[in-house]
PDB file of N, CA and C in Angstrom:
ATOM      1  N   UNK A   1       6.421  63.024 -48.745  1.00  0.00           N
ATOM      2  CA  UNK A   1       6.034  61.631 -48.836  1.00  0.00           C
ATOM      3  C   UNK A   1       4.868  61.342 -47.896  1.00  0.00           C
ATOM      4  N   UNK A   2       5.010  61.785 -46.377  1.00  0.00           N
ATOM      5  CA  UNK A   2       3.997  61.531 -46.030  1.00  0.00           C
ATOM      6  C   UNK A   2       2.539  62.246 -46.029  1.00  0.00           C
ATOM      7  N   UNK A   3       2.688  63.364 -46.640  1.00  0.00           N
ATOM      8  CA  UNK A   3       1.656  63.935 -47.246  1.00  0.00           C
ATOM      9  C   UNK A   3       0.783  63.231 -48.285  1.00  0.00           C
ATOM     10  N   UNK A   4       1.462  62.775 -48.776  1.00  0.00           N
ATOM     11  CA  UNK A   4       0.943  61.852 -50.166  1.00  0.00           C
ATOM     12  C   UNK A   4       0.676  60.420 -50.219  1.00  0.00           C
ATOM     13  N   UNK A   5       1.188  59.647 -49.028  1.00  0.00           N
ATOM     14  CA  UNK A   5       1.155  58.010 -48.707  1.00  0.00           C
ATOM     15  C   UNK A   5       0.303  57.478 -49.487  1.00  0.00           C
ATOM     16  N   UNK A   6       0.009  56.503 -49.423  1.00  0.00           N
ATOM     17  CA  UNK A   6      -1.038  55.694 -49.884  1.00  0.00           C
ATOM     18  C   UNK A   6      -0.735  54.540 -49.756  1.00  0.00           C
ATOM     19  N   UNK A   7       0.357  54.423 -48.649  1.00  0.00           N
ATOM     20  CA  UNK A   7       0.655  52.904 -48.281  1.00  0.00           C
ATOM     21  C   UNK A   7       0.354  51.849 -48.700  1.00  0.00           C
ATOM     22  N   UNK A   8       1.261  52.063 -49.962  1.00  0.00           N
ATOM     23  CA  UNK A   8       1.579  50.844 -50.967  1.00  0.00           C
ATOM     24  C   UNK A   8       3.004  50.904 -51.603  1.00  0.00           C
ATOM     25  N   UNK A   9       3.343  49.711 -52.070  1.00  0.00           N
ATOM     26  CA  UNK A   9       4.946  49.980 -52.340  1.00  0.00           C
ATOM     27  C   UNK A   9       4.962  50.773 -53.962  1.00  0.00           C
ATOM     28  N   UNK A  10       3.660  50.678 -54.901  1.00  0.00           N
ATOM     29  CA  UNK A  10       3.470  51.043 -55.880  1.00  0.00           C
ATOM     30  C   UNK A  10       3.582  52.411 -55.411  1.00  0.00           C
ATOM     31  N   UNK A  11       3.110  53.631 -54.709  1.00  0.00           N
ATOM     32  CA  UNK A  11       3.110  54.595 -54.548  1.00  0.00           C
ATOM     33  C   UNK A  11       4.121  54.707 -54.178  1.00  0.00           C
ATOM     34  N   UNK A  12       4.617  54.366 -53.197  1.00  0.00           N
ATOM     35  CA  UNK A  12       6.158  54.525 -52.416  1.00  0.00           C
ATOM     36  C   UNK A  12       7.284  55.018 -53.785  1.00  0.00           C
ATOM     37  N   UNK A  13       7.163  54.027 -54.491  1.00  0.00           N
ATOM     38  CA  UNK A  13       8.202  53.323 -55.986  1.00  0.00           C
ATOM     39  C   UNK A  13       8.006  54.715 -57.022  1.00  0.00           C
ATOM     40  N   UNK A  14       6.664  55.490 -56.500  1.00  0.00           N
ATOM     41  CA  UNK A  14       6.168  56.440 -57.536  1.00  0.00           C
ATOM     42  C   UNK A  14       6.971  57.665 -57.151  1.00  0.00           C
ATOM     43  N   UNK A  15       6.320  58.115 -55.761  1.00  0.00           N
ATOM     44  CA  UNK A  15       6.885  58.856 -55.356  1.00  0.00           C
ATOM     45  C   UNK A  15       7.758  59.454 -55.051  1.00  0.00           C
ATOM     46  N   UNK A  16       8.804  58.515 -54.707  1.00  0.00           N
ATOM     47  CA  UNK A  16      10.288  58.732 -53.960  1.00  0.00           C
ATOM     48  C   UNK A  16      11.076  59.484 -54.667  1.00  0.00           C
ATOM     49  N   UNK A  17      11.195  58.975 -56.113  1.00  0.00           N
ATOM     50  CA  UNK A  17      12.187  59.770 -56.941  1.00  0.00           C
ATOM     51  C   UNK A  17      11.571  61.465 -56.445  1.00  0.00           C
ATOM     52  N   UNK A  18      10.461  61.569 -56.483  1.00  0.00           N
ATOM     53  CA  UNK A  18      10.058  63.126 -56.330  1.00  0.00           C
ATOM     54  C   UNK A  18      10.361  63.679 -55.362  1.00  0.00           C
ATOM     55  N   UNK A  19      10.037  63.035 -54.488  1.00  0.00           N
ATOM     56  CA  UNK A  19      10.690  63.461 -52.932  1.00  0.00           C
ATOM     57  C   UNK A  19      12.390  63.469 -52.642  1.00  0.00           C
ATOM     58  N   UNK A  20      12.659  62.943 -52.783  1.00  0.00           N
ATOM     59  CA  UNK A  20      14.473  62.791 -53.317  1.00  0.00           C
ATOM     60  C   UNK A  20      14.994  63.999 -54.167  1.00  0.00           C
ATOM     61  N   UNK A  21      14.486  64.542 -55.280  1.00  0.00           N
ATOM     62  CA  UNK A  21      14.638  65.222 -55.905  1.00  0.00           C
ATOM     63  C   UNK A  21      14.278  66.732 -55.046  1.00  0.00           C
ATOM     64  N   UNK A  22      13.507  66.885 -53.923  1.00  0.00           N
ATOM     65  CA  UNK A  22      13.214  68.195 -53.190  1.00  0.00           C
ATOM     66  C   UNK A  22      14.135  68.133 -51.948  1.00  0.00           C
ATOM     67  N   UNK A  23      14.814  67.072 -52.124  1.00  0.00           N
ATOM     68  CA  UNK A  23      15.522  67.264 -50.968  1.00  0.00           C
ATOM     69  C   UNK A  23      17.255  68.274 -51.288  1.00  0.00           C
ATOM     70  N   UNK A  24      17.264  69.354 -50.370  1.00  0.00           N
ATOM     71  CA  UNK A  24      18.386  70.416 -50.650  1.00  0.00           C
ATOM     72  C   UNK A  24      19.368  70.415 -49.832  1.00  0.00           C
ATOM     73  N   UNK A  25      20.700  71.007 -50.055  1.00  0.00           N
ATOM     74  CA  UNK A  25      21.993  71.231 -49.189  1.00  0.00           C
ATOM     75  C   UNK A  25      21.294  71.627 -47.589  1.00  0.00           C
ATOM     76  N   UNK A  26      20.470  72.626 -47.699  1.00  0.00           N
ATOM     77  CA  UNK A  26      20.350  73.017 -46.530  1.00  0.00           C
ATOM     78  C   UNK A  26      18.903  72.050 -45.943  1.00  0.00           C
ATOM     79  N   UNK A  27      17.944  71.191 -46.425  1.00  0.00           N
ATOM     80  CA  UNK A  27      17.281  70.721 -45.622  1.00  0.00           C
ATOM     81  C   UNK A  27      18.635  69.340 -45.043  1.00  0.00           C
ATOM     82  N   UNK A  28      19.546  68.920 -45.724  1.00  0.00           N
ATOM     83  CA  UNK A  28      20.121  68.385 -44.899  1.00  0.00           C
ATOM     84  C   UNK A  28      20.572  68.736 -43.545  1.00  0.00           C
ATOM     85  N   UNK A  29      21.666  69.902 -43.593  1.00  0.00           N
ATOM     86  CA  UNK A  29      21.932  70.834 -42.987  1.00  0.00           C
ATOM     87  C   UNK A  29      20.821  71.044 -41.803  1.00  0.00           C
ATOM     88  N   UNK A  30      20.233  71.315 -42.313  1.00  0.00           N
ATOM     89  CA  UNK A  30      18.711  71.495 -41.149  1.00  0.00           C
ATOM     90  C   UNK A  30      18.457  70.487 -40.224  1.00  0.00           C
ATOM     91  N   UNK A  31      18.201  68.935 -41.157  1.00  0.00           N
ATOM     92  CA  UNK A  31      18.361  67.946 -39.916  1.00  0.00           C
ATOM     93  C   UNK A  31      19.614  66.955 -39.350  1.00  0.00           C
ATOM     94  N   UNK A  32      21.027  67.731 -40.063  1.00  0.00           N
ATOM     95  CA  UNK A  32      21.894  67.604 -38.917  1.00  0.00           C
ATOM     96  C   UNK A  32      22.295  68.436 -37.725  1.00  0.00           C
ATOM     97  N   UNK A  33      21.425  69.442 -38.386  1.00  0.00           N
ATOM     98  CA  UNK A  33      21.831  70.621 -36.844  1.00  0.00           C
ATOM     99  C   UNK A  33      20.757  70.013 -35.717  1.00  0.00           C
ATOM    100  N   UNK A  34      18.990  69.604 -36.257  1.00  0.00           N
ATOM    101  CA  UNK A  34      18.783  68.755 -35.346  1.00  0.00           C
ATOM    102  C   UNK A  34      19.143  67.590 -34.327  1.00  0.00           C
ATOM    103  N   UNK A  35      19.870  67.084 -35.137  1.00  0.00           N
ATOM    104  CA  UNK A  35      20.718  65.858 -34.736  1.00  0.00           C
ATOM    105  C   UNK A  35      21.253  65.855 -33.371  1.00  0.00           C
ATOM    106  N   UNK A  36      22.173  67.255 -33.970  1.00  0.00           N
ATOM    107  CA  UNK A  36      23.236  67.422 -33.356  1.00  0.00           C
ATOM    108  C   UNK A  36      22.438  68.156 -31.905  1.00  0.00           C
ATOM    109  N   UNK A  37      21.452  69.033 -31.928  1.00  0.00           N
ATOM    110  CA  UNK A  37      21.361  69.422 -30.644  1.00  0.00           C
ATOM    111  C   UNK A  37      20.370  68.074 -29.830  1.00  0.00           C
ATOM    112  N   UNK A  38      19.937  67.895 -30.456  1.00  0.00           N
ATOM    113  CA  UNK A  38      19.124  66.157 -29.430  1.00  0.00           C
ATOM    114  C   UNK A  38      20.384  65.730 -29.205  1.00  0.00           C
ATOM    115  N   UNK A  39      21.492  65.321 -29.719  1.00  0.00           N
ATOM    116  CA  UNK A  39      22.355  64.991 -29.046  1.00  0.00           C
ATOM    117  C   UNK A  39      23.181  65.189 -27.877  1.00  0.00           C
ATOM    118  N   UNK A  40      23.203  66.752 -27.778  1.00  0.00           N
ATOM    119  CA  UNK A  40      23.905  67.769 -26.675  1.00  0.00           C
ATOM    120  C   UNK A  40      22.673  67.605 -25.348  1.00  0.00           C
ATOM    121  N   UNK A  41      21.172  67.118 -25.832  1.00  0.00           N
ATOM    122  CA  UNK A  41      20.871  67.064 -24.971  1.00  0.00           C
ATOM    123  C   UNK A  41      21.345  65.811 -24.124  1.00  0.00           C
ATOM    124  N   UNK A  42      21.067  64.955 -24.830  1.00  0.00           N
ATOM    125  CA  UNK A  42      21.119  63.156 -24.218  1.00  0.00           C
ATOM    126  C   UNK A  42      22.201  63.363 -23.837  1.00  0.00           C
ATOM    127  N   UNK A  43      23.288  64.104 -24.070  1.00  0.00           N
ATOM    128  CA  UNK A  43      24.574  64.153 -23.048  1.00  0.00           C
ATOM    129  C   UNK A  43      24.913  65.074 -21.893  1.00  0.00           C
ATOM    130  N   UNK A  44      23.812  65.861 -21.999  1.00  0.00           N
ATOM    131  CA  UNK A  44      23.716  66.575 -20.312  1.00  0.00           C
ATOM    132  C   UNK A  44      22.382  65.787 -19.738  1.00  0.00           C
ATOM    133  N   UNK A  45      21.675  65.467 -20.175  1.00  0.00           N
ATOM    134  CA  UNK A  45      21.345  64.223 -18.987  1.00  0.00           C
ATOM    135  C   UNK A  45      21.681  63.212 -18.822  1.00  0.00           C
ATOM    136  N   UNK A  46      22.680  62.580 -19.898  1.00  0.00           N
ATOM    137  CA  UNK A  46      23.452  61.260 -18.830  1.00  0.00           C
ATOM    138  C   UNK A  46      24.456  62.173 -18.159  1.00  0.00           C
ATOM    139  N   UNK A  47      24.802  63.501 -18.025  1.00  0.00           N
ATOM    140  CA  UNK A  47      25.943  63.641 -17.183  1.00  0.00           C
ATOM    141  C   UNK A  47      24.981  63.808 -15.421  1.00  0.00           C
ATOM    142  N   UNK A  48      23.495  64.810 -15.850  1.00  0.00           N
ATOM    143  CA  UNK A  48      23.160  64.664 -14.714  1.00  0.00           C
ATOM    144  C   UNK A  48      23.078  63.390 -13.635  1.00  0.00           C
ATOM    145  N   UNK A  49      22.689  62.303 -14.965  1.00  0.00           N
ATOM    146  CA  UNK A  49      22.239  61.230 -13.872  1.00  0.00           C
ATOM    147  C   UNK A  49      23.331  60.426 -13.764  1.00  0.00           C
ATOM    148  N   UNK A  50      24.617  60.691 -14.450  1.00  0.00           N
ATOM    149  CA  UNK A  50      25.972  60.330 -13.556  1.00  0.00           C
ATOM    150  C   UNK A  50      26.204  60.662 -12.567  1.00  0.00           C
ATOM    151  N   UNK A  51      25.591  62.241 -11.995  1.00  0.00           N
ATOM    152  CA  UNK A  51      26.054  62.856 -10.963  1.00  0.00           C
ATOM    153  C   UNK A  51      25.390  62.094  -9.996  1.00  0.00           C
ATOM    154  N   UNK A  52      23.940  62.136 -10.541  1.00  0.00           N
ATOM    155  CA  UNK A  52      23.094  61.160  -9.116  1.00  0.00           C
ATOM    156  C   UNK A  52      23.349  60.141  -8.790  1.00  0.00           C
ATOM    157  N   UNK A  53      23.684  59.136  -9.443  1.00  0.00           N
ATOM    158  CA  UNK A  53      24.702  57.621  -9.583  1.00  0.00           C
ATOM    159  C   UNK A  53      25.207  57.908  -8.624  1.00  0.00           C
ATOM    160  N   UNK A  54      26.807  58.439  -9.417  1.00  0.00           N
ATOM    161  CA  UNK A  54      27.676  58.735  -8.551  1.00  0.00           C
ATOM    162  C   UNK A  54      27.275  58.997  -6.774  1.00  0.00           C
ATOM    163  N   UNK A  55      26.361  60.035  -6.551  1.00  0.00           N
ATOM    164  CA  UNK A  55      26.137  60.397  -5.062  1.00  0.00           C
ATOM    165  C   UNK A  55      25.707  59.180  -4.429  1.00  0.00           C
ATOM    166  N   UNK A  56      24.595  58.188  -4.903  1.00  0.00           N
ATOM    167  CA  UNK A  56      24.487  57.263  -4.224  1.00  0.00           C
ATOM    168  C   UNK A  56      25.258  55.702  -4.459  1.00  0.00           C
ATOM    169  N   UNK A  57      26.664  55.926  -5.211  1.00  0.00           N
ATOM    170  CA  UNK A  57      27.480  54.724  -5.168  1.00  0.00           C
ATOM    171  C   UNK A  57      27.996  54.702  -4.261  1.00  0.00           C
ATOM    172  N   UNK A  58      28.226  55.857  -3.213  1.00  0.00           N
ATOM    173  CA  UNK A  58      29.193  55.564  -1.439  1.00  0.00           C
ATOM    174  C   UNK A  58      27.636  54.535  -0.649  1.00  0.00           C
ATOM    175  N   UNK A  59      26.977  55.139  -0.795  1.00  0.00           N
ATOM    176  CA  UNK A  59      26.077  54.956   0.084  1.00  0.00           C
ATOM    177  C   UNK A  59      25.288  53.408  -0.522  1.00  0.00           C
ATOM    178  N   UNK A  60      25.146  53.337  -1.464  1.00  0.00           N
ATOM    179  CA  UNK A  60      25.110  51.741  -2.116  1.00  0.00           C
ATOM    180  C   UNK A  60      25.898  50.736  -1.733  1.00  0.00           C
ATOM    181  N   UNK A  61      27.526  51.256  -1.563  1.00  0.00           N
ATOM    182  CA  UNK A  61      28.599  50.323  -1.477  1.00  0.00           C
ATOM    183  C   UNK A  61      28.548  49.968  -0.066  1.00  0.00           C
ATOM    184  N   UNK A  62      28.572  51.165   0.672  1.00  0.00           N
ATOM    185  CA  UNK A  62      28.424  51.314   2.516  1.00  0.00           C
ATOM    186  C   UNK A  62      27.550  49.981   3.212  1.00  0.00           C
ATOM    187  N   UNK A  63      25.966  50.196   2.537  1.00  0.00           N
ATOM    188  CA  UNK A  63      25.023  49.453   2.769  1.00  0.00           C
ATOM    189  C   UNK A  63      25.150  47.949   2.652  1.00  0.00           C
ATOM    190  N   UNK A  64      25.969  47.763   0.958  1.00  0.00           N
ATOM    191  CA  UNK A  64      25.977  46.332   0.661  1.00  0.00           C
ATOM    192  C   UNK A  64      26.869  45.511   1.522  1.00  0.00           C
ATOM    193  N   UNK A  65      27.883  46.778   2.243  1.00  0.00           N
ATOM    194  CA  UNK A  65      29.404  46.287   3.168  1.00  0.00           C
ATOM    195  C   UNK A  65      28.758  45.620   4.697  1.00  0.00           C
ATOM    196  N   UNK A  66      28.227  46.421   4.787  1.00  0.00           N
ATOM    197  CA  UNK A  66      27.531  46.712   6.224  1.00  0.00           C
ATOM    198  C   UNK A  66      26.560  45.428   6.130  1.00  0.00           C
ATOM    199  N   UNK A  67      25.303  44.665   5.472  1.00  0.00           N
ATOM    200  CA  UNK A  67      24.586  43.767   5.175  1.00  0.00           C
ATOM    201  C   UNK A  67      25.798  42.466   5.073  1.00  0.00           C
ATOM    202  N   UNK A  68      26.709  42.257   4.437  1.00  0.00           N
ATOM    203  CA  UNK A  68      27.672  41.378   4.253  1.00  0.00           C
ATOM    204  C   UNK A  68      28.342  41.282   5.302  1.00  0.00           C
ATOM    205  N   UNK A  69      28.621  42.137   6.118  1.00  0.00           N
ATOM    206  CA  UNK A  69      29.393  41.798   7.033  1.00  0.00           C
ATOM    207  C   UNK A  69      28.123  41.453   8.543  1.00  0.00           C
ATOM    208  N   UNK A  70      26.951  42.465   8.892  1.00  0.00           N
ATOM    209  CA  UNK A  70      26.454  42.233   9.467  1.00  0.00           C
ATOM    210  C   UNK A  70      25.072  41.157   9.647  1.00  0.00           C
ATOM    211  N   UNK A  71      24.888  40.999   8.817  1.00  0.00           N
ATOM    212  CA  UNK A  71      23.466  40.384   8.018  1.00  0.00           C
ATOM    213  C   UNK A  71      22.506  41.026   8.366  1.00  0.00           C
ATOM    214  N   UNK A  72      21.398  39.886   8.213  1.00  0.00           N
ATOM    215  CA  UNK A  72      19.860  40.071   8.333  1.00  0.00           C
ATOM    216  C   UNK A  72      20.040  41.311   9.820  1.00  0.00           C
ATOM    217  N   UNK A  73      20.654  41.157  10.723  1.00  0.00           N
ATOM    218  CA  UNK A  73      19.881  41.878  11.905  1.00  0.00           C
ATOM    219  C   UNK A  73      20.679  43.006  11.767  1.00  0.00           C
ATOM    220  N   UNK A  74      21.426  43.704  11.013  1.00  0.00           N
ATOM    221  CA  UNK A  74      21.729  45.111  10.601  1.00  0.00           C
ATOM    222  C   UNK A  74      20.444  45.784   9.754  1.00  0.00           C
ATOM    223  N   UNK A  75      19.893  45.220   9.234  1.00  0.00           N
ATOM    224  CA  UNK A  75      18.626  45.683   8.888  1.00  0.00           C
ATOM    225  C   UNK A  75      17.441  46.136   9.878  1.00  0.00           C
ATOM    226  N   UNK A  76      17.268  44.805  10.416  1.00  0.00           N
ATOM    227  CA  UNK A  76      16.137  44.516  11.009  1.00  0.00           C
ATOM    228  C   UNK A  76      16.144  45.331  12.100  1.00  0.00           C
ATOM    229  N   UNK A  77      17.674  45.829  12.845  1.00  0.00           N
ATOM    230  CA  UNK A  77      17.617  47.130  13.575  1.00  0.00           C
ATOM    231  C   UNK A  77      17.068  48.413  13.236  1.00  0.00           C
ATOM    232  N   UNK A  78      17.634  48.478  11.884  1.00  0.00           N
ATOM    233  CA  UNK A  78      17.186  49.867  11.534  1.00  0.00           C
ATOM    234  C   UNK A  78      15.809  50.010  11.773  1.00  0.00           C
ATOM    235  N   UNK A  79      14.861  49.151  11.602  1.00  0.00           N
ATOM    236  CA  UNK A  79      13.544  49.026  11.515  1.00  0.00           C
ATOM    237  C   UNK A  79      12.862  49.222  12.547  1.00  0.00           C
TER     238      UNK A  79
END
């Protein structure tokens, strides 16, 4: 299809049946195995950046405790 465009709905309307008709068991197959590994990726990097989360949620929580309880001049020490 996109070999052939001509970006119009008349062509689109022409074409499609043809393109539909080349489509096979295994080009499906083909782009669900794609699918499927973009997927395996996006789920080892949200696990990485759970891990990084995770490491700085003590140290997020610590800070916000420490500011709430101490205020402005728990900062302004560090400085």
């Amino acid at each position: 299809m996109a070999d052939n465009c001509d970006f119009t709905m008349a062509g689109l309307r022409k074409r499609l049946p043809e393109a539909f008709a080349k489509v096979t068991t295994s080009t499906c197959k083909a782009i669900i195995s794609k699918v499927f590994e973009q997927e395996e990726r996006y789920w080892a990097e949200d696990e990485k950046l759970d891990e990084i989360y995770s490491e700085n949620a003590e140290e997020e929580y610590l800070g916000k405790d420490a500011f709430e309880s101490q205020g402005d001049e728990f900062y302004l020490e560090a400085v």
